[in-house]
Protein backbone atom coordinates (compact mmCIF):
# COMPACT_ATOMS: atom_id res chain seq x y z
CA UNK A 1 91.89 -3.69 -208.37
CA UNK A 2 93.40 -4.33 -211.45
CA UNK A 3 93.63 -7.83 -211.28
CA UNK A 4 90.11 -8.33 -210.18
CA UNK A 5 88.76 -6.63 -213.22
CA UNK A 6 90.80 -8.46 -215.66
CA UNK A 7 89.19 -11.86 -214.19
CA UNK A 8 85.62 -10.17 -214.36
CA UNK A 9 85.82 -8.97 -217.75
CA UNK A 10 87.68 -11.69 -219.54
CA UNK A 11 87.87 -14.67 -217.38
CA UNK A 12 84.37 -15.02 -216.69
CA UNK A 13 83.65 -14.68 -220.40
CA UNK A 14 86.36 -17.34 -222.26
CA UNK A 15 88.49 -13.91 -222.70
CA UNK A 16 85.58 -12.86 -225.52
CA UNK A 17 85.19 -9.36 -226.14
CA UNK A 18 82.12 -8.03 -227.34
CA UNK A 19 82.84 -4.88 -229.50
CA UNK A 20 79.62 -2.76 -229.74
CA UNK A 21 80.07 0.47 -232.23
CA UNK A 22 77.62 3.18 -231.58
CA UNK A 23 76.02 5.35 -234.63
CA UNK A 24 74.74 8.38 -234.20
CA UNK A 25 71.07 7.34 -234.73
CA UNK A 26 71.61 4.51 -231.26
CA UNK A 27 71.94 1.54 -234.07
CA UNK A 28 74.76 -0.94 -232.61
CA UNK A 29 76.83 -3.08 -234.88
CA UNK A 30 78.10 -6.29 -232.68
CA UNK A 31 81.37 -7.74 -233.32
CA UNK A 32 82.90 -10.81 -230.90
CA UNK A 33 86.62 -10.37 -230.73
CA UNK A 34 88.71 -13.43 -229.97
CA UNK A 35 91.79 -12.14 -230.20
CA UNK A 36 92.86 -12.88 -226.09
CA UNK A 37 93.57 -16.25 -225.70
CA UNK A 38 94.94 -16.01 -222.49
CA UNK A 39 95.52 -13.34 -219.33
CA UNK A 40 98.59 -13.19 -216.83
CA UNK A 41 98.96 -10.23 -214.55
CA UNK A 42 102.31 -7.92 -214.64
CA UNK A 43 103.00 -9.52 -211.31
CA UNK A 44 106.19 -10.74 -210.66
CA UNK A 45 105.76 -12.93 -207.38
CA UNK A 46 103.20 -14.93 -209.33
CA UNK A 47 103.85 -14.80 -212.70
CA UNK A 48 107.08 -14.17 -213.08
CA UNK A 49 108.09 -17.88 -215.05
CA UNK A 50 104.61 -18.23 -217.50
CA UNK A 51 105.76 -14.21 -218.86
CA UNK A 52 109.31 -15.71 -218.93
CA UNK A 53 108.36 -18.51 -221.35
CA UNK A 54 106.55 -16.32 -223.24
CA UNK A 55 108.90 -13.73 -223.64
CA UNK A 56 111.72 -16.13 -224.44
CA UNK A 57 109.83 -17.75 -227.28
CA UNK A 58 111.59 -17.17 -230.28
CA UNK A 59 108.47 -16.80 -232.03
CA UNK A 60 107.15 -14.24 -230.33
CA UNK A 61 107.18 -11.11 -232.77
CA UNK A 62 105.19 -8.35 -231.00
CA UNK A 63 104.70 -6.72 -227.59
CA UNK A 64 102.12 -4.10 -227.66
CA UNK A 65 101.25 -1.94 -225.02
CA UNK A 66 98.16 -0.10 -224.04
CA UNK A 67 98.96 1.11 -220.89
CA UNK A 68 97.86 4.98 -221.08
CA UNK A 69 100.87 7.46 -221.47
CA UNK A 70 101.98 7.77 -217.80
CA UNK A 71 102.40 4.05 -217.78
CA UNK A 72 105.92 5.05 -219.83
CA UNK A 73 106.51 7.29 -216.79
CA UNK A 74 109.92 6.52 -214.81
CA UNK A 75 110.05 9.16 -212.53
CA UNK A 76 107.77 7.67 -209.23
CA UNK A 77 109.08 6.24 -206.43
CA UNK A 78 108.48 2.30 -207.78
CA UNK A 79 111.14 2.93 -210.41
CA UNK A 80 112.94 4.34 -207.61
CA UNK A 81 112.92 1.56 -205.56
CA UNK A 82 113.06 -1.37 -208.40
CA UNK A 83 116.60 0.99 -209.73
CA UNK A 84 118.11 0.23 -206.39
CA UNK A 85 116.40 -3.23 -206.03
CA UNK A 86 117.41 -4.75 -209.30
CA UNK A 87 117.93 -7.98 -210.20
CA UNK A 88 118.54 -10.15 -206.81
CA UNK A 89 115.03 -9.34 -206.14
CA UNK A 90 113.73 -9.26 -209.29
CA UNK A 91 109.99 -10.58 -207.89
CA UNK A 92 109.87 -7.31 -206.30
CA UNK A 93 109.61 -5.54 -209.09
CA UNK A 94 107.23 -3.15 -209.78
CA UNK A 95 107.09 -0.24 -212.50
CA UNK A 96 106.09 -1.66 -215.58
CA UNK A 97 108.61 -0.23 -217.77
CA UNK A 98 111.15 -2.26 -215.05
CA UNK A 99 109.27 -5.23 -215.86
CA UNK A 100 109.69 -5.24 -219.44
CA UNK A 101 113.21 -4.14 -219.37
CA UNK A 102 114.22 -7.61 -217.34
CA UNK A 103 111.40 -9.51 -219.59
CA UNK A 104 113.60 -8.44 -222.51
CA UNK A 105 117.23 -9.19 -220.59
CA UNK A 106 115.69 -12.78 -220.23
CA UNK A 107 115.11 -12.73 -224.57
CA UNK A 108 118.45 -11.43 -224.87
CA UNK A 109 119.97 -14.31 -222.23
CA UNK A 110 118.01 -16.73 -224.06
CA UNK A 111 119.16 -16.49 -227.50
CA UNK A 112 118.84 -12.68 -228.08
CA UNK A 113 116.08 -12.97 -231.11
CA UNK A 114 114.30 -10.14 -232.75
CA UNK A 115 111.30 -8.99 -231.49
CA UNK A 116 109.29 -5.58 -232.02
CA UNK A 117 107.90 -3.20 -229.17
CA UNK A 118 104.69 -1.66 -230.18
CA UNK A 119 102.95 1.27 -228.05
CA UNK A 120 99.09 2.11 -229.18
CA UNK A 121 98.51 5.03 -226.85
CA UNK A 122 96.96 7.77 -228.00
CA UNK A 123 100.80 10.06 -227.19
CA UNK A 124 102.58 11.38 -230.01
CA UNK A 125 105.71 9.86 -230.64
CA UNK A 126 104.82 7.07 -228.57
CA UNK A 127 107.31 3.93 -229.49
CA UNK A 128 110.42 6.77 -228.69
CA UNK A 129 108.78 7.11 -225.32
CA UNK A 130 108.67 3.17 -224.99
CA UNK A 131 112.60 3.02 -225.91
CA UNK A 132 114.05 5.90 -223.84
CA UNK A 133 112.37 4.16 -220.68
CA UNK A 134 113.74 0.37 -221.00
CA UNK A 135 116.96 1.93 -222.26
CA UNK A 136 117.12 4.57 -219.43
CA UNK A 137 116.48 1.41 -216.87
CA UNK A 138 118.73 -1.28 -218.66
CA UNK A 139 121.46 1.59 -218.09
CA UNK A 140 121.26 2.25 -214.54
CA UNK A 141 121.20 -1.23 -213.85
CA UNK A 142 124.06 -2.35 -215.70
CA UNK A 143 125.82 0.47 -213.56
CA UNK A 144 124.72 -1.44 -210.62
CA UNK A 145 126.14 -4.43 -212.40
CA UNK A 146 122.95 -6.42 -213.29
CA UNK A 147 123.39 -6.73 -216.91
CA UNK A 148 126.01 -7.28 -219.34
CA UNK A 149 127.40 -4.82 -222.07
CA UNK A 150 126.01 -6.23 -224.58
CA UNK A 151 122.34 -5.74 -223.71
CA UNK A 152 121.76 -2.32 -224.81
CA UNK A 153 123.63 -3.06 -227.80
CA UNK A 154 120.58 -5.68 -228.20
CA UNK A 155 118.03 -3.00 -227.54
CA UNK A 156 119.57 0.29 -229.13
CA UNK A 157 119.86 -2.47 -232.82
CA UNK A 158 116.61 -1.78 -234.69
CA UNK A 159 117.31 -5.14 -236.14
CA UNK A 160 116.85 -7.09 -232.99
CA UNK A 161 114.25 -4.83 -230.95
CA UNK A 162 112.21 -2.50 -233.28
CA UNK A 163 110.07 0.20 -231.49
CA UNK A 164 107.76 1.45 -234.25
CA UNK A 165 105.37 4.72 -233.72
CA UNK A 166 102.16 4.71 -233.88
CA UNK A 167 99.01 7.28 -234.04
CA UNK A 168 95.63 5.75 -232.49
CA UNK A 169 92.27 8.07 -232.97
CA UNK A 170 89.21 6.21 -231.52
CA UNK A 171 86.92 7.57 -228.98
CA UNK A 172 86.20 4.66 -226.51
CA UNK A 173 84.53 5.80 -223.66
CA UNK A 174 84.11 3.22 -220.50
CA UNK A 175 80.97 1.10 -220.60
CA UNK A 176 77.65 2.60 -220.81
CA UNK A 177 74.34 1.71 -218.68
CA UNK A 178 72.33 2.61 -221.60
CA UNK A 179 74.66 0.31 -223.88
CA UNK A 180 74.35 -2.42 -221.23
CA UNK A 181 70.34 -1.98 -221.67
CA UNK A 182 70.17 -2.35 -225.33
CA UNK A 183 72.55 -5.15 -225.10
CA UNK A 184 70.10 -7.12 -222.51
CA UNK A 185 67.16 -6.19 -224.20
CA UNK A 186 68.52 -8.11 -227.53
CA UNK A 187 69.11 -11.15 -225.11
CA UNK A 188 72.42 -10.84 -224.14
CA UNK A 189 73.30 -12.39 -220.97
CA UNK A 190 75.86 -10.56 -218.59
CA UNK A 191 76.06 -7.65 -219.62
CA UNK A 192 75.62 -5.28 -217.15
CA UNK A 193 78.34 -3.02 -215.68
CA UNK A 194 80.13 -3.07 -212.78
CA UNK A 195 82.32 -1.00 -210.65
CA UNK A 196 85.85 -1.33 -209.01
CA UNK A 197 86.51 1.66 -207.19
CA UNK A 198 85.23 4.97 -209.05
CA UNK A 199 85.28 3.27 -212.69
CA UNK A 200 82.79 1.19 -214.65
CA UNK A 201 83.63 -2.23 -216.49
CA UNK A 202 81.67 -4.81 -218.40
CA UNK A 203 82.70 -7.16 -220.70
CA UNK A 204 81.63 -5.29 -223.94
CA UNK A 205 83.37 -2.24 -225.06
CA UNK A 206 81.28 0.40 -226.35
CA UNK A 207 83.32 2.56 -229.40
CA UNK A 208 82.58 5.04 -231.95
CA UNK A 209 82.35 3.71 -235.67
CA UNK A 210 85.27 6.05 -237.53
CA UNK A 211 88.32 4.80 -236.20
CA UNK A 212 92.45 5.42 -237.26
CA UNK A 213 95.33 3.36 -236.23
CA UNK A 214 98.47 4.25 -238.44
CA UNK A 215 101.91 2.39 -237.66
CA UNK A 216 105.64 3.03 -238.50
CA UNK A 217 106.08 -0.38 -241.00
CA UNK A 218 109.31 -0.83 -238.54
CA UNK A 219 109.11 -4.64 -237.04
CA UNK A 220 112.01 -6.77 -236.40
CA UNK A 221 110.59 -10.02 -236.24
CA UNK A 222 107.92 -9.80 -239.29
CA UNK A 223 104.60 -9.16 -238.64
CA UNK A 224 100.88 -9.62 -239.12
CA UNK A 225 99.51 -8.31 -242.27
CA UNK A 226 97.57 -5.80 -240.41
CA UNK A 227 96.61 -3.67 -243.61
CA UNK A 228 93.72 -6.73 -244.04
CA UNK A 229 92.29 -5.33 -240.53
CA UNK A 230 92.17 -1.62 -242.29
CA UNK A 231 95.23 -0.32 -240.49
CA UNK A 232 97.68 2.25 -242.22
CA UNK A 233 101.45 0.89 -242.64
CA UNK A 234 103.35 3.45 -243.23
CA UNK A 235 106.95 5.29 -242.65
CA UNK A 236 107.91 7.32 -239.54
CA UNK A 237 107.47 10.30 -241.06
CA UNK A 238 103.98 9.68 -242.19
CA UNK A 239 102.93 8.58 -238.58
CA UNK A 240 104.24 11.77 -237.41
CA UNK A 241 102.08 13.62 -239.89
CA UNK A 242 98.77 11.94 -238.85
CA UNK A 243 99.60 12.37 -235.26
CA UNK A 244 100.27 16.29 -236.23
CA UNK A 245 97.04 16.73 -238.60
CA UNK A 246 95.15 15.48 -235.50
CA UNK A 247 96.60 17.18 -232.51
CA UNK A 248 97.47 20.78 -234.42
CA UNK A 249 94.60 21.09 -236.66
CA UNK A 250 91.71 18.67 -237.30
CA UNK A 251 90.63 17.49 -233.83
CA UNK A 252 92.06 18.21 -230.54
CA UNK A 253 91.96 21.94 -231.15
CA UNK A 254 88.34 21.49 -231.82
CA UNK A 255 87.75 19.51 -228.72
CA UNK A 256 90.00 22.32 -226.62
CA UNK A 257 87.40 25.69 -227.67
CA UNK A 258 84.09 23.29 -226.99
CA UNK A 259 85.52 22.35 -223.44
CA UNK A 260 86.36 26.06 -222.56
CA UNK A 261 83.25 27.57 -224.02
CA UNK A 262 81.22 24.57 -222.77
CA UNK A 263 82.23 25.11 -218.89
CA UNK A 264 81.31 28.63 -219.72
CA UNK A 265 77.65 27.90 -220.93
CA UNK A 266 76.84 25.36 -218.27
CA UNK A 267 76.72 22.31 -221.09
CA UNK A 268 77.29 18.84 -219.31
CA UNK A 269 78.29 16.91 -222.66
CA UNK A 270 80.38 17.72 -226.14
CA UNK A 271 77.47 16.57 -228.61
CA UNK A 272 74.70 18.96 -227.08
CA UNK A 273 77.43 21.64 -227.73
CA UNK A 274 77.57 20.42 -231.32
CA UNK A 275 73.39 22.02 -231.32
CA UNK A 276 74.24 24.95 -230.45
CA UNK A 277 75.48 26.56 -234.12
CA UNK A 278 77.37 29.36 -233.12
CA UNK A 279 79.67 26.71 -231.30
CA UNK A 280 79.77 24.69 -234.52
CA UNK A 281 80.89 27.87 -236.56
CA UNK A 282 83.26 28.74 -233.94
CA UNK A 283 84.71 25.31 -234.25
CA UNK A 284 84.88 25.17 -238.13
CA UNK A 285 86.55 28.66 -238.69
CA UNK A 286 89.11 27.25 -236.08
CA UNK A 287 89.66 24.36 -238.36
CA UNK A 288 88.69 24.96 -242.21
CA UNK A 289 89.69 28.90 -242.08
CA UNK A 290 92.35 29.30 -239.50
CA UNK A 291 94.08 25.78 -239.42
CA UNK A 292 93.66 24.41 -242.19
CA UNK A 293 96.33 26.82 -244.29
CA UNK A 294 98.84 25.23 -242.33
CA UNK A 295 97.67 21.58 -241.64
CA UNK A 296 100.56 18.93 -242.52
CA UNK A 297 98.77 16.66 -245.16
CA UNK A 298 99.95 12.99 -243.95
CA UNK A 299 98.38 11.91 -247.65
CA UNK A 300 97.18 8.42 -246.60
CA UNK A 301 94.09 10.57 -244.79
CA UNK A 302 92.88 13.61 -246.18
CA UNK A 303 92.87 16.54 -243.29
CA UNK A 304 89.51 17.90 -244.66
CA UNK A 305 87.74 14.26 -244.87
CA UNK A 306 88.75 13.52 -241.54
CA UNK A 307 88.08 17.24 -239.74
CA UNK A 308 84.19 16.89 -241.77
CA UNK A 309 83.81 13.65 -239.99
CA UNK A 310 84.70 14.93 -236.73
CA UNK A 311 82.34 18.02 -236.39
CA UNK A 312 79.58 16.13 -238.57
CA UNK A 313 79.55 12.62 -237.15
CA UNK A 314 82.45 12.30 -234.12
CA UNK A 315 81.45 15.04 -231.93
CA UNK A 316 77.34 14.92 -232.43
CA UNK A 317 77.25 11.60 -231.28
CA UNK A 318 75.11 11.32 -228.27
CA UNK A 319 75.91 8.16 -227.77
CA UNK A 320 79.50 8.85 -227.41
CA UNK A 321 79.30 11.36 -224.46
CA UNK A 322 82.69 13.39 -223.18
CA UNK A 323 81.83 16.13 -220.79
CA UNK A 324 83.43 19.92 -221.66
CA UNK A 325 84.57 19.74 -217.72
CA UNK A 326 86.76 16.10 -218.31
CA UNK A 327 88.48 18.02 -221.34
CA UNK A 328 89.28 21.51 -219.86
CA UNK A 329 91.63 19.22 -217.66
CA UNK A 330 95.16 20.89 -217.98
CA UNK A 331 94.45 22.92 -220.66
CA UNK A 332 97.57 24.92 -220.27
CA UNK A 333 99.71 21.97 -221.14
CA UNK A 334 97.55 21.48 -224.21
CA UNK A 335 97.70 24.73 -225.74
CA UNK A 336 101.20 24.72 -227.18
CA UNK A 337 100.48 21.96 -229.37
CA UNK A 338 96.90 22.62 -229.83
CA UNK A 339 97.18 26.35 -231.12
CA UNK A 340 100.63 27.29 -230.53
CA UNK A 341 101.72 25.22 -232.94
CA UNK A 342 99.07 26.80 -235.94
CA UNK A 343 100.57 30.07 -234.44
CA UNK A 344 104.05 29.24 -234.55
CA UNK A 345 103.45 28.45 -238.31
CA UNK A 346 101.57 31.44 -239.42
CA UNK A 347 104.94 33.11 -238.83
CA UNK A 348 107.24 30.50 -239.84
CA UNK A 349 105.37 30.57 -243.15
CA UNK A 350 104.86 34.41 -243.13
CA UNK A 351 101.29 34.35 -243.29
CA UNK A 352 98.78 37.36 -243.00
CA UNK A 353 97.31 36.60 -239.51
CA UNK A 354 94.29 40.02 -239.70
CA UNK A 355 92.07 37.57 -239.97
CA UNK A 356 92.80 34.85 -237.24
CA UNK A 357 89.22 35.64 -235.04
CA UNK A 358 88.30 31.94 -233.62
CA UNK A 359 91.99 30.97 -232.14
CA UNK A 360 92.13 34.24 -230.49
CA UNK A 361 89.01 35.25 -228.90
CA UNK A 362 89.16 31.11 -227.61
CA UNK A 363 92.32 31.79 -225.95
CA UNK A 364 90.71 35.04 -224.75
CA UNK A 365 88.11 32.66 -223.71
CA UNK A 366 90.04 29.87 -221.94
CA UNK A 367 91.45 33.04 -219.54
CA UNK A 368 87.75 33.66 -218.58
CA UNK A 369 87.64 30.57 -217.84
CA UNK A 370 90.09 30.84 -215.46
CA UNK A 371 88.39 33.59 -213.01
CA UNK A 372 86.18 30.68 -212.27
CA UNK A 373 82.53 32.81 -213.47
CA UNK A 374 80.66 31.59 -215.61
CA UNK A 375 78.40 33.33 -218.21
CA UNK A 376 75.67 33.56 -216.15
CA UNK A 377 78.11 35.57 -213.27
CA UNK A 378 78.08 32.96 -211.73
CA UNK A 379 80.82 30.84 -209.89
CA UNK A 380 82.08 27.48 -211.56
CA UNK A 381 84.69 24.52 -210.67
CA UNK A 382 87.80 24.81 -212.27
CA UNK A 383 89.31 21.29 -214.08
CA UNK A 384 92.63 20.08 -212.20
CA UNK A 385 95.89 22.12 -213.87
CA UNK A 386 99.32 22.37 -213.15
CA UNK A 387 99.65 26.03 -213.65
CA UNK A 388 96.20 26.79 -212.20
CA UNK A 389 97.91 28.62 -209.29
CA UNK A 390 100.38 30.51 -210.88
CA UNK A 391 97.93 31.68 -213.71
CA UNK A 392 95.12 32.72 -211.46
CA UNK A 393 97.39 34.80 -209.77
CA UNK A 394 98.10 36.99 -212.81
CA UNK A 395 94.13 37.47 -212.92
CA UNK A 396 93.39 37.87 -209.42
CA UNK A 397 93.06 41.48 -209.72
CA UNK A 398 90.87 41.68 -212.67
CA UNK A 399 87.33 42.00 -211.80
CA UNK A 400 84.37 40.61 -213.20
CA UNK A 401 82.57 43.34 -215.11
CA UNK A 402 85.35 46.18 -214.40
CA UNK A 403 87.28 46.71 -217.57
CA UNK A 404 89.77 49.08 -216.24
CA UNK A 405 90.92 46.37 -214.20
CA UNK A 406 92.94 44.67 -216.82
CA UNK A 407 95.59 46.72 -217.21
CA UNK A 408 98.74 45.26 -217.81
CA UNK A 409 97.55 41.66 -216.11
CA UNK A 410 97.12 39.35 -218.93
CA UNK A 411 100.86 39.90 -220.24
CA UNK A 412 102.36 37.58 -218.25
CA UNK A 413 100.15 35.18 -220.01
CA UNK A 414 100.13 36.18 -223.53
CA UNK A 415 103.64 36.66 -223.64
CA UNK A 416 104.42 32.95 -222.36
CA UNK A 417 106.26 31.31 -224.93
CA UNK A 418 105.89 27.91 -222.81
CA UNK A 419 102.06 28.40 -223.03
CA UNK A 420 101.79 29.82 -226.62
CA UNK A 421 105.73 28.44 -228.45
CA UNK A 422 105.30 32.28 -229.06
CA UNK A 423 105.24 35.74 -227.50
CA UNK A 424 101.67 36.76 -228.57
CA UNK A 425 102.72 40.55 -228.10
CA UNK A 426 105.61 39.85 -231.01
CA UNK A 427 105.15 41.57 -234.52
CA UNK A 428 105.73 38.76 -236.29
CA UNK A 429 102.36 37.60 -234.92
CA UNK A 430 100.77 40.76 -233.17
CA UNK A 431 98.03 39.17 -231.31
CA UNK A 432 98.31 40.39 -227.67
CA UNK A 433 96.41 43.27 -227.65
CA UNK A 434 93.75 41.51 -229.77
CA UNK A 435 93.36 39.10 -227.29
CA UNK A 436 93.02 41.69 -224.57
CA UNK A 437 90.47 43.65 -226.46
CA UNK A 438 88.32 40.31 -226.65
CA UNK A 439 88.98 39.11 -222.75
CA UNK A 440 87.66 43.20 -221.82
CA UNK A 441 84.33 42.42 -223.78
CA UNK A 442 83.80 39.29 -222.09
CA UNK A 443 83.94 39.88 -218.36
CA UNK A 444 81.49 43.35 -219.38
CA UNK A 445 78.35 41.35 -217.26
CA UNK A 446 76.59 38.17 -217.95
CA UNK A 447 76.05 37.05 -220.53
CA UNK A 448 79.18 38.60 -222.26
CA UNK A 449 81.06 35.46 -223.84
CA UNK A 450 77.93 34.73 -226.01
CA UNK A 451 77.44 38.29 -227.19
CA UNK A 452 81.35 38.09 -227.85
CA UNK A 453 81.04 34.85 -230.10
CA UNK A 454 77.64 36.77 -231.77
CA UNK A 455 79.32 39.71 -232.99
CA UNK A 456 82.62 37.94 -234.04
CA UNK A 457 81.84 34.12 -234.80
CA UNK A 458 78.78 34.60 -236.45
């Protein structure tokens, strides 16, 4: 578990990290970071009085989180149970948003001092996740009569518990055997890899080089000077910006048409994509010609520096590997942000949209996808996807290499405004039947898609 990994990687190893940063040519630049001193599980039964102290201390200025974006989640049946728990059995405790919310009654109890809340997962609008769930818990239990009044006063006063944004870009994928072999052949002792149930650990991290960490200059208690370690202070706004270049325009998008055409053309990893250049043209007229004329410009990174370094460096890095498969995962929640939101501002902005091509033919794409046949006419696994069901069954009378059989069956899609934040059929943006018209030449026969990118990509 958990618990057993944390002892493996850090324990065993005086907490030391070893920080290896992959280029694109294999060359590893080695860091040691020392920045752990010390590890104590989120368990209550145990640990409960050592996080006390801690917490209570009223120098503590920062509690950052890393804990993946459903860790903010209070909707499963732990939060359930700790809600009707509460306090008298406090060491029962068990969602980790619960946890923090009594760590941070015991602050306020002990002198109430400032202290800042920082989330550094890779969610937009991350540190307004982080409030609404201690808030939403604090409440409920001060209904039950756990708490007094005047602790959310203490956590709804920026002045006393600050919960700055952040936007995170850095592809760290878990540790790699052919890391681990470099690292022993240099001489470096322990470092293979291990396993604890289905995932891989080691005490080095392996990382891309480019990196971005931007954070809302909002801290309660003072601070680090973190702009020495390269990080971008900045104002809310700005950290919205950088979140919305990335997600809207400059990567995410990008990574979105790879994984949908990818699954198509039977490629197992995002850089051998990247070889391929009709993919790479698809990708940059999705991003220099189509998003960029309605990118937000954050200003502390420029949208077309960053976007070059993605296709050119980020995504060709074999070292670095993402499959096509682990990104097509719930594409249909992704869209709205990931195009809908370019499409949304085409109108909002009243631009000409005659020559959108690469954001329509790969949404044309990602409902090819769906049927489940590849290129070669042949049948493929579908990622996991909430609306898998209910979209399949809006296709399941089109037939692979039947045109006719469209019909009317890809309106229900295309007219989604949940999917798309628009009715593609609408005037304002007219791209329906466009769509259609590219979906009919790809399920013609094998080898369709491809044929479809030549004659319009390329």
């Amino acid at each position: 578990d958990d618990y057993d990994m944390l002892e493996k990687v850090y324990k065993n190893v005086d907490n030391l990290t070893l920080l290896a940063l992959i280029k694109n040519n294999g060359d590893i630049d080695k860091k040691i970071i020392g920045s752990v001193t010390d590890i104590l599980h989120a368990d209550f039964i145990n640990y409960y009085e050592p996080l006390k102290k801690i917490f209570i201390s009223k120098s503590l200025q920062i509690a950052s989180f890393t804990i993946t974006e459903k860790g903010y989640s209070i909707k499963d049946l732990n939060f359930k149970n700790d809600i009707e728990n509460g306090k008298p059995i406090v060491k029962n405790i068990s969602n980790i948003m619960a946890m923090i919310t009594e760590l941070l009654f015991e602050r306020y109890k002990n002198g109430a001092y400032p202290i800042s809340m920082l989330s550094v997962d890779n969610c937009a609008n991350n540190g307004d996740k982080l409030k609404e769930a201690i808030i939403t818990i604090a409440k409920e239990w001060l209904k039950n009569g756990l708490y007094r009044e005047g602790f959310i006063e203490y956590l709804e006063d920026k002045n006393k518990v600050s919960f700055p944004l952040s936007m995170i870009d850095k592809i760290t994928p878990r540790p790699s055997e052919t890391i681990s072999k470099k690292l022993k052949d240099l001489g470096l002792e322990d470092s293979e890899t291990f396993k604890i149930g289905n995932n891989s650990f080691a005490f080095f991290v392996n990382a891309e080089v480019p990196e971005y960490l931007v954070i809302e200059d909002n801290f309660a208690n003072g601070r680090l000077p973190f702009e020495k370690a390269g990080v971008f202070m900045t104002d809310r706004i700005t950290v919205q910006n950088s979140e919305r270049m990335k997600v809207t325009v400059c990567l995410n998008p990008l990574h979105t048409a790879l994984a949908i055409f990818g699954c198509l053309f039977n490629y197992n990893y995002i850089y051998e994509e990247m070889k391929n250049p009709l993919l790479k043209k698809l990708i940059e007229k999705i991003g220099y010609d189509e998003g960029m004329k309605v990118v937000v410009n954050p200003k502390i990174i420029n949208p077309k520096d960053f976007i070059k370094e993605v296709i050119e460096e980020r995504f060709t890095n074999p070292f670095i590997p993402d499959s096509p498969q682990r990104i097509a995962c719930d594409t249909s929640q992704k869209i709205p942000v990931r195009f809908g939101e370019t499409l949304k501002s085409y109108i909002e902005k009243d631009l000409d949209n005659s020559n959108l091509i690469a954001i329509p033919i790969t949404i044309a794409a990602w409902i090819r996808y769906l049927m489940g046949i590849d290129d070669n006419g042949n049948e493929m696994n579908i990622s996991p996807d909430p609306m898998l069901k209910e979209l399949q069954a809006f296709i399941s009378k089109i037939k692979f290499k039947n045109i006719e059989s469209v019909e009317n069956n890809l309106y229900p899609i295309l007219s989604n405004k949940n999917i798309f934040l628009v009715d593609l059929y609408d005037y304002n943006i007219n791209l329906g039947k466009r769509i259609e018209n590219y979906f009919k030449e790809m399920i013609k026969g094998v080898g369709a898609v491809k044929e479809s990118l030549n004659k319009y990509i390329k």
